[in-house]
PDB file of N, CA and C in Angstrom:
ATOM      1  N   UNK A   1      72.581 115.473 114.147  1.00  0.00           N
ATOM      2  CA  UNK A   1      73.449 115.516 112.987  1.00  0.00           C
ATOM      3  C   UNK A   1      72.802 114.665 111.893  1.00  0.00           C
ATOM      4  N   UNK A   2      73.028 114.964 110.633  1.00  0.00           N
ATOM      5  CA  UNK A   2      72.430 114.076 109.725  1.00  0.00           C
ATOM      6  C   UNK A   2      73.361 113.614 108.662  1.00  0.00           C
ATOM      7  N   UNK A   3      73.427 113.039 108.173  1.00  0.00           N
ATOM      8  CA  UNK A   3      74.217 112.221 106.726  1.00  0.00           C
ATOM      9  C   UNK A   3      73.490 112.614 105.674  1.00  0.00           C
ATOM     10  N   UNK A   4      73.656 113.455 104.446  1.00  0.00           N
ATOM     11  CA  UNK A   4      72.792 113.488 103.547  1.00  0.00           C
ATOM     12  C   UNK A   4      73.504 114.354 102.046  1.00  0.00           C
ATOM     13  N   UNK A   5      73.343 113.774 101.315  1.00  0.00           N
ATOM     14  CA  UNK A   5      74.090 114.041 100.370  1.00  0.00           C
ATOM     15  C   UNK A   5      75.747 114.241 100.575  1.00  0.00           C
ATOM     16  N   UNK A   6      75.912 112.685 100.702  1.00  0.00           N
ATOM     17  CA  UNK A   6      77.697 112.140 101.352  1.00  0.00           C
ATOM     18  C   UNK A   6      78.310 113.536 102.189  1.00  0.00           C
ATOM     19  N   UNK A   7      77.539 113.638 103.101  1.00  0.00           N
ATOM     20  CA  UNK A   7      78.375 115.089 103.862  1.00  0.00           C
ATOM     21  C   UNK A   7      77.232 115.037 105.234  1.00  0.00           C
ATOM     22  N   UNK A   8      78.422 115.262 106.824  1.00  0.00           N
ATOM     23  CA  UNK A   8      77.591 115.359 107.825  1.00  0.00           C
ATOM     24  C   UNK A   8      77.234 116.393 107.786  1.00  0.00           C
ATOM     25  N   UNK A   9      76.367 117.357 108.310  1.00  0.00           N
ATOM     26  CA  UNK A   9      75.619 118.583 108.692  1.00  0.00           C
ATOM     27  C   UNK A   9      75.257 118.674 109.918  1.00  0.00           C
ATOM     28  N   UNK A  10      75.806 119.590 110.712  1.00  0.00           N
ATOM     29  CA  UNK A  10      76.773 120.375 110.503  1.00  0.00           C
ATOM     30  C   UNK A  10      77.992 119.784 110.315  1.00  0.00           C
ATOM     31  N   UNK A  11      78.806 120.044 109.625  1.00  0.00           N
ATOM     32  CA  UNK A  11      80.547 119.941 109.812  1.00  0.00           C
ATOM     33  C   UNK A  11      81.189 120.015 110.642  1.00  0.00           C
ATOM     34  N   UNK A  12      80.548 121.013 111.551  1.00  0.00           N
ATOM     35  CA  UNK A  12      81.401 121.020 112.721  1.00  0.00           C
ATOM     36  C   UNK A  12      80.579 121.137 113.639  1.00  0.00           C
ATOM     37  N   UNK A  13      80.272 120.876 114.989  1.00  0.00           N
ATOM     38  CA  UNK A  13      79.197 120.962 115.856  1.00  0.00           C
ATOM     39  C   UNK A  13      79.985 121.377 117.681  1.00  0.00           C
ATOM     40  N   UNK A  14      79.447 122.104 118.041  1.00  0.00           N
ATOM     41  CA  UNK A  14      79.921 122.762 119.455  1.00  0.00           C
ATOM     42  C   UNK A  14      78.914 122.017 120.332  1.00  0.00           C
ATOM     43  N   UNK A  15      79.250 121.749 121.315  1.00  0.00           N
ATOM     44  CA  UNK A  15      78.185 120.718 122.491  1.00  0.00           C
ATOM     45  C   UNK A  15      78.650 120.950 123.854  1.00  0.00           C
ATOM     46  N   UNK A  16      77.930 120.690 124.861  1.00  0.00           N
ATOM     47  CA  UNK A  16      78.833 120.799 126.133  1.00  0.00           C
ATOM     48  C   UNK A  16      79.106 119.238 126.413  1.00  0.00           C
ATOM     49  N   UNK A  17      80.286 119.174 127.371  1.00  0.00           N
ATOM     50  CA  UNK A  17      80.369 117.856 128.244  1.00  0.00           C
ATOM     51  C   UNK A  17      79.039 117.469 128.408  1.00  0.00           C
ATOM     52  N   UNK A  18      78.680 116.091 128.084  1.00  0.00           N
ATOM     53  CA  UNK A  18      77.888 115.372 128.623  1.00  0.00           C
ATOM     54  C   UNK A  18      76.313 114.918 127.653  1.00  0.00           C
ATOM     55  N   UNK A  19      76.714 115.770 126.513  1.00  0.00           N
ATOM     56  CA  UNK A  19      75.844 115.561 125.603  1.00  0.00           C
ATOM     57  C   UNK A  19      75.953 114.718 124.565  1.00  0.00           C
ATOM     58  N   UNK A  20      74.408 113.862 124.560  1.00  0.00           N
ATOM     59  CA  UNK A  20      74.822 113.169 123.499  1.00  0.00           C
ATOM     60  C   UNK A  20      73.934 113.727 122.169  1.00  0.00           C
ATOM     61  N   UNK A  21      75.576 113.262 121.455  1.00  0.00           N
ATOM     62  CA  UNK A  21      74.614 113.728 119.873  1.00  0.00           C
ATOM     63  C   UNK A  21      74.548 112.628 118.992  1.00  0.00           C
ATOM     64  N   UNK A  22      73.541 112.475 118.263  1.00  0.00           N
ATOM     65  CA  UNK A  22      72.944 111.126 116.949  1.00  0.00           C
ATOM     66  C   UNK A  22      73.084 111.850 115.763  1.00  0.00           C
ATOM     67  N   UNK A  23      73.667 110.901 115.074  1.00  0.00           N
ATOM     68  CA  UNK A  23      73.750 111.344 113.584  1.00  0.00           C
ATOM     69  C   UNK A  23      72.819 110.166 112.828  1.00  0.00           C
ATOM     70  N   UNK A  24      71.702 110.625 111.738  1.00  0.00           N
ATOM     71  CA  UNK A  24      70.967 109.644 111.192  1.00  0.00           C
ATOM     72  C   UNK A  24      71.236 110.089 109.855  1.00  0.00           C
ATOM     73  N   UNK A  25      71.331 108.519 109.288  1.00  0.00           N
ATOM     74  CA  UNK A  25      72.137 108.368 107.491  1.00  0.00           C
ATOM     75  C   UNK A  25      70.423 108.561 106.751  1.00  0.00           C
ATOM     76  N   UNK A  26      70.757 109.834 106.339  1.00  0.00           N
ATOM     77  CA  UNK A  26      69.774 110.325 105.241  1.00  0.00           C
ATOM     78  C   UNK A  26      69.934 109.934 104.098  1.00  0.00           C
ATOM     79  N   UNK A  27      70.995 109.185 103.672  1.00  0.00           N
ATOM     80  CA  UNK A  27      71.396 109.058 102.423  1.00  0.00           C
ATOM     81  C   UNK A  27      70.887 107.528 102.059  1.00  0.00           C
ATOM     82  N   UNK A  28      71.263 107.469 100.659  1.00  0.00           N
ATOM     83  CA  UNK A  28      70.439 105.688  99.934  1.00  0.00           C
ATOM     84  C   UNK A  28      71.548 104.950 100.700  1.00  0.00           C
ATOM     85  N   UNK A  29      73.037 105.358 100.281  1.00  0.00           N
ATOM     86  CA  UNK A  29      74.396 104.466 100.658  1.00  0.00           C
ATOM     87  C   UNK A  29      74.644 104.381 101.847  1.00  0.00           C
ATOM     88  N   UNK A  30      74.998 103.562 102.562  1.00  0.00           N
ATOM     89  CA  UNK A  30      75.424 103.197 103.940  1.00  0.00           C
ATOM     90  C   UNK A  30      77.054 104.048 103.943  1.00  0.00           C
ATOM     91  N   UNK A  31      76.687 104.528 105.784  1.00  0.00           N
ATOM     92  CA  UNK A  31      78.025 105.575 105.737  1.00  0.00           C
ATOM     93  C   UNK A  31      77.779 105.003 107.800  1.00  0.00           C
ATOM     94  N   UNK A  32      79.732 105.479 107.946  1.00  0.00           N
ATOM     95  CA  UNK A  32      79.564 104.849 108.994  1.00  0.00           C
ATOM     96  C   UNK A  32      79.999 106.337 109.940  1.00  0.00           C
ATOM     97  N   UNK A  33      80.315 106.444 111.415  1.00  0.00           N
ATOM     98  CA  UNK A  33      80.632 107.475 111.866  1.00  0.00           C
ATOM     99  C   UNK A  33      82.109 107.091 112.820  1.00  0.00           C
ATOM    100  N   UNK A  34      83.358 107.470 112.397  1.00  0.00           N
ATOM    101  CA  UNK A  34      84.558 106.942 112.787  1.00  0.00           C
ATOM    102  C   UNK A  34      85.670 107.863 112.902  1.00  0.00           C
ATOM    103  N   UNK A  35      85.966 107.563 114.280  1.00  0.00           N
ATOM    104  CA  UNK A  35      87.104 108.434 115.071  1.00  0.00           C
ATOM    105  C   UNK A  35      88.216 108.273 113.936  1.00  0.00           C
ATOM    106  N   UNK A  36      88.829 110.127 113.751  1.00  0.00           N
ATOM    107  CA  UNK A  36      90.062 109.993 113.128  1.00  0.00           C
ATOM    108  C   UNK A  36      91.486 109.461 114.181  1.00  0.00           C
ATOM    109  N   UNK A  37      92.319 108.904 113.908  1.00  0.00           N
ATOM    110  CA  UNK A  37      93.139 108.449 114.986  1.00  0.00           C
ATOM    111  C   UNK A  37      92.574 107.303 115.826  1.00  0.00           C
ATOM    112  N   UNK A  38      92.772 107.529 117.496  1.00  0.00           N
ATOM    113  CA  UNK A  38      92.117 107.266 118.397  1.00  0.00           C
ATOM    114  C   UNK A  38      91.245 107.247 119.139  1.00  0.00           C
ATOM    115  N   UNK A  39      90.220 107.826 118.855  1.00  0.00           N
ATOM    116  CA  UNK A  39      89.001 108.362 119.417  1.00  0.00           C
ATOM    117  C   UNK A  39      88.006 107.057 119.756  1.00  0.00           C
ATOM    118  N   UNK A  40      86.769 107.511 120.376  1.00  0.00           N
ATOM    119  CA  UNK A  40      85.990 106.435 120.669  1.00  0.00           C
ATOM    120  C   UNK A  40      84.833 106.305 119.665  1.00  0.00           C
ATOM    121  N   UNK A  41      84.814 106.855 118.543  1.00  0.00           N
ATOM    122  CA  UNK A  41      83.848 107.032 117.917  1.00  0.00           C
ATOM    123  C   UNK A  41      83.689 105.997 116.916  1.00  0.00           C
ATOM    124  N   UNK A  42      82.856 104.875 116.879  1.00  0.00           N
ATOM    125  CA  UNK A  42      83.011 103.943 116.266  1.00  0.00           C
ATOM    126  C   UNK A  42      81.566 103.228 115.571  1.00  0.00           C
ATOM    127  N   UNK A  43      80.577 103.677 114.373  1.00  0.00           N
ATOM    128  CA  UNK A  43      79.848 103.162 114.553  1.00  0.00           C
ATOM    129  C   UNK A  43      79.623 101.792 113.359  1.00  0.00           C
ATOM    130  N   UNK A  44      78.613 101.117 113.908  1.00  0.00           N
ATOM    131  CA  UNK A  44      78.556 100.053 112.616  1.00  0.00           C
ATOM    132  C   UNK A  44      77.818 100.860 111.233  1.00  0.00           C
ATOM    133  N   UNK A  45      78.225 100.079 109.860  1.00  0.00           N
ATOM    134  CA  UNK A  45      77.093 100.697 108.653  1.00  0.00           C
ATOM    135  C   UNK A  45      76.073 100.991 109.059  1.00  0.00           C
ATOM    136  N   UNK A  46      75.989 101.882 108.768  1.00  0.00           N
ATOM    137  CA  UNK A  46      74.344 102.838 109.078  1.00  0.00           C
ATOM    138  C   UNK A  46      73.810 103.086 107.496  1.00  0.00           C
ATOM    139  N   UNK A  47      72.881 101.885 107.885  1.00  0.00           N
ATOM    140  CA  UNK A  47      72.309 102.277 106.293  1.00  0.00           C
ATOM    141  C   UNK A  47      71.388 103.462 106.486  1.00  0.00           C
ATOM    142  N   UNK A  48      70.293 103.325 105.435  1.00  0.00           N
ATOM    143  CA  UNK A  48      69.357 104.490 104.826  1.00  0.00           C
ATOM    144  C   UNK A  48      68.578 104.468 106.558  1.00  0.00           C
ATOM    145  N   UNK A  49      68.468 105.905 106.881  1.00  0.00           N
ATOM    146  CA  UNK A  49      67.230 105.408 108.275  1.00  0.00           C
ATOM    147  C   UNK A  49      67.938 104.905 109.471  1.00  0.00           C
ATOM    148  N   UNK A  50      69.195 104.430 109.595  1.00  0.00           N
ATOM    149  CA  UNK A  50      70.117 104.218 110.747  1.00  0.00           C
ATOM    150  C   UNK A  50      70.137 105.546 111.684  1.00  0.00           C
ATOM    151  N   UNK A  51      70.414 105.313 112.895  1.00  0.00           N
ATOM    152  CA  UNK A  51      70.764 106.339 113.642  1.00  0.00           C
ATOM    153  C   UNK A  51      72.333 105.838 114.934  1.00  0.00           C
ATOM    154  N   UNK A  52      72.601 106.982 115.017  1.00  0.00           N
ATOM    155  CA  UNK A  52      74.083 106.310 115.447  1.00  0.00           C
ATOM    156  C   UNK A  52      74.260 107.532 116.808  1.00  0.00           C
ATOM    157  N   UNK A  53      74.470 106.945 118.168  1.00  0.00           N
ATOM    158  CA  UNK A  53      74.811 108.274 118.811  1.00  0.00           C
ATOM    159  C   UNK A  53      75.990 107.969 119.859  1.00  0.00           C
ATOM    160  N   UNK A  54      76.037 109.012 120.535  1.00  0.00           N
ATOM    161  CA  UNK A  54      77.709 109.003 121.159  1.00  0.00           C
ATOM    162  C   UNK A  54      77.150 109.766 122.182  1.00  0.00           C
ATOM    163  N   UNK A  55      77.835 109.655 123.942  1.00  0.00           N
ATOM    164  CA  UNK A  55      77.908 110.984 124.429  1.00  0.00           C
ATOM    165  C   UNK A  55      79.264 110.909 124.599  1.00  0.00           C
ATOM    166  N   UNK A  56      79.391 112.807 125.007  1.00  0.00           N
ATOM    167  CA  UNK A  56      80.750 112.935 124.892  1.00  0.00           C
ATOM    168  C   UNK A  56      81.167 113.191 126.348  1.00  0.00           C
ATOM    169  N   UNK A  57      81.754 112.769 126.969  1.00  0.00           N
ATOM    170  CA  UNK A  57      81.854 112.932 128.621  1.00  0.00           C
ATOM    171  C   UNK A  57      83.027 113.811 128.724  1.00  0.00           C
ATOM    172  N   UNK A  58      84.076 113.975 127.523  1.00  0.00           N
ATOM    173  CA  UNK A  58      85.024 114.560 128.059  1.00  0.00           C
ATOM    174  C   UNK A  58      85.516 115.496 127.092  1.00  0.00           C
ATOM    175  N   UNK A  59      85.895 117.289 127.343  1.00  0.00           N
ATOM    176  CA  UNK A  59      86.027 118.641 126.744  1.00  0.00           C
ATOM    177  C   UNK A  59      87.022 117.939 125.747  1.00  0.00           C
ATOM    178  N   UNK A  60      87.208 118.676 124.739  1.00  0.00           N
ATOM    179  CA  UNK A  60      87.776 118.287 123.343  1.00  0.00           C
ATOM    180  C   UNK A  60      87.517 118.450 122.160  1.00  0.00           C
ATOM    181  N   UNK A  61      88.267 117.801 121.460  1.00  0.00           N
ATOM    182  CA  UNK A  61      87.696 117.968 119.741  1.00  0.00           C
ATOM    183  C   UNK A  61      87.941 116.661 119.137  1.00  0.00           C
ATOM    184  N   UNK A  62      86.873 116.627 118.713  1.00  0.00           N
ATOM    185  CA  UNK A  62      87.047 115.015 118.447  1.00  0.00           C
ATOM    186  C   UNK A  62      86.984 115.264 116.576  1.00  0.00           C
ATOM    187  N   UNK A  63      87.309 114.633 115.810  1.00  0.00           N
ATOM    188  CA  UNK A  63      87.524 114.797 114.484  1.00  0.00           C
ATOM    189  C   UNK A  63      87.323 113.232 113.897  1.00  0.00           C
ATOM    190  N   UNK A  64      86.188 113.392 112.869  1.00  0.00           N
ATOM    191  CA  UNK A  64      85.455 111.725 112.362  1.00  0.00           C
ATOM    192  C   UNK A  64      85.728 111.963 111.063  1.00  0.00           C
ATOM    193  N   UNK A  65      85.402 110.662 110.292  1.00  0.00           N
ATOM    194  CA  UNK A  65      84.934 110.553 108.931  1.00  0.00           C
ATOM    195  C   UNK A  65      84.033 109.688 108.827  1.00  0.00           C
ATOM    196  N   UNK A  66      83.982 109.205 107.268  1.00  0.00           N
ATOM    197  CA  UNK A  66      83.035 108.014 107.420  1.00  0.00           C
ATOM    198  C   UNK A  66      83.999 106.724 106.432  1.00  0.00           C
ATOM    199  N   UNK A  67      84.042 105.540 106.715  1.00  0.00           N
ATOM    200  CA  UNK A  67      85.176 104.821 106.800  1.00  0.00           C
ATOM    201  C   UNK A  67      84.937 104.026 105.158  1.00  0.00           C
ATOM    202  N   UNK A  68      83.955 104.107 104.806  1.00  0.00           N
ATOM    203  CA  UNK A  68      83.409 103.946 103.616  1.00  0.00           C
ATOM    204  C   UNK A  68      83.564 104.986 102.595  1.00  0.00           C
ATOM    205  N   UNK A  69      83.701 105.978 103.118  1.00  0.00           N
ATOM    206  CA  UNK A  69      83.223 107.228 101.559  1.00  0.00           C
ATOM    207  C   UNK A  69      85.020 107.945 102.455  1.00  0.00           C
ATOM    208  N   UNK A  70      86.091 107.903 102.762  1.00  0.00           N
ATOM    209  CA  UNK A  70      86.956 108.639 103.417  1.00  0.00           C
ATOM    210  C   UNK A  70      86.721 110.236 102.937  1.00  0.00           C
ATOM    211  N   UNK A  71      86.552 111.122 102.222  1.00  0.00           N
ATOM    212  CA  UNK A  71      86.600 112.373 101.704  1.00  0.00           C
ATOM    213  C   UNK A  71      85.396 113.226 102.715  1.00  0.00           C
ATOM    214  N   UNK A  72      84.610 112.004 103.294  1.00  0.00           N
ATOM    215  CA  UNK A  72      83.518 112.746 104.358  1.00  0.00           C
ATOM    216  C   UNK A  72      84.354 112.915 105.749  1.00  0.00           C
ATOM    217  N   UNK A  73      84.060 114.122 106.061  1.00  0.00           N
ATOM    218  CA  UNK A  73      84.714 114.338 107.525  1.00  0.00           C
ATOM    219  C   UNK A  73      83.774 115.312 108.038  1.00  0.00           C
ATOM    220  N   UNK A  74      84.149 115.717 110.132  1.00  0.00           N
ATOM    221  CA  UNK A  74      83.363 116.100 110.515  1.00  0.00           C
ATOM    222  C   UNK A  74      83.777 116.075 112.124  1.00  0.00           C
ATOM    223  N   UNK A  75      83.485 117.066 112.537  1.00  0.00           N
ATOM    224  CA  UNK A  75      84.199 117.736 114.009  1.00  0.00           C
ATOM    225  C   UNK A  75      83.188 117.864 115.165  1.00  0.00           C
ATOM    226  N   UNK A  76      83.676 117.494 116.576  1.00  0.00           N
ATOM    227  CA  UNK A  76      82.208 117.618 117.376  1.00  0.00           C
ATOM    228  C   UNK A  76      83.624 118.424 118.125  1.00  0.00           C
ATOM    229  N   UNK A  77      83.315 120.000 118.598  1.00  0.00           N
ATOM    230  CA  UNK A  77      83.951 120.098 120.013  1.00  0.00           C
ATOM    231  C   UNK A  77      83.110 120.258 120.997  1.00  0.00           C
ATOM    232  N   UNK A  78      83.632 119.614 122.336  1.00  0.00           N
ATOM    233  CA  UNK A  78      83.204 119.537 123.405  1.00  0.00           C
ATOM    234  C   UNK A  78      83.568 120.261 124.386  1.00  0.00           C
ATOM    235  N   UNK A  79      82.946 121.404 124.848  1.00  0.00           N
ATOM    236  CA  UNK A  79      83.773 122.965 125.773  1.00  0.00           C
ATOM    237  C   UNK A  79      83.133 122.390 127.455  1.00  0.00           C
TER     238      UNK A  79
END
């Protein structure tokens, strides 16, 4: 996944159980990667060149933003 021009890519991403996926901040501004609600998704500022990853152990849909820029959002489901 990448950060780049204030928007993750893909938006939405399909994965199986057990995969992990990294999102790296392409962008100048620091952006973070953060569970909407409750989720486990929690990362620190990721500046320019940061990389941030997660696995997902369990089927779902997990739904993020970035806690800095809120208008960025972004979906991993897990089948």
């Amino acid at each position: 996944m990448t950060i780049s021009d204030f928007a993750f890519s893909p938006s939405t991403l399909t994965v199986s159980k057990g995969t992990t996926v990294m999102w790296t901040n392409n962008d100048s501004a620091p952006h973070t990667v953060t569970s909407s609600g409750s989720g486990s998704l929690n990362s620190p500022d990721l500046e320019s060149g940061d990389s941030y990853t997660f696995t997902f152990n369990s089927a779902g849909t997990f739904s993020y933003y970035c806690a800095i820029h809120p208008s960025m959002h972004g979906t991993v489901i897990v089948k």
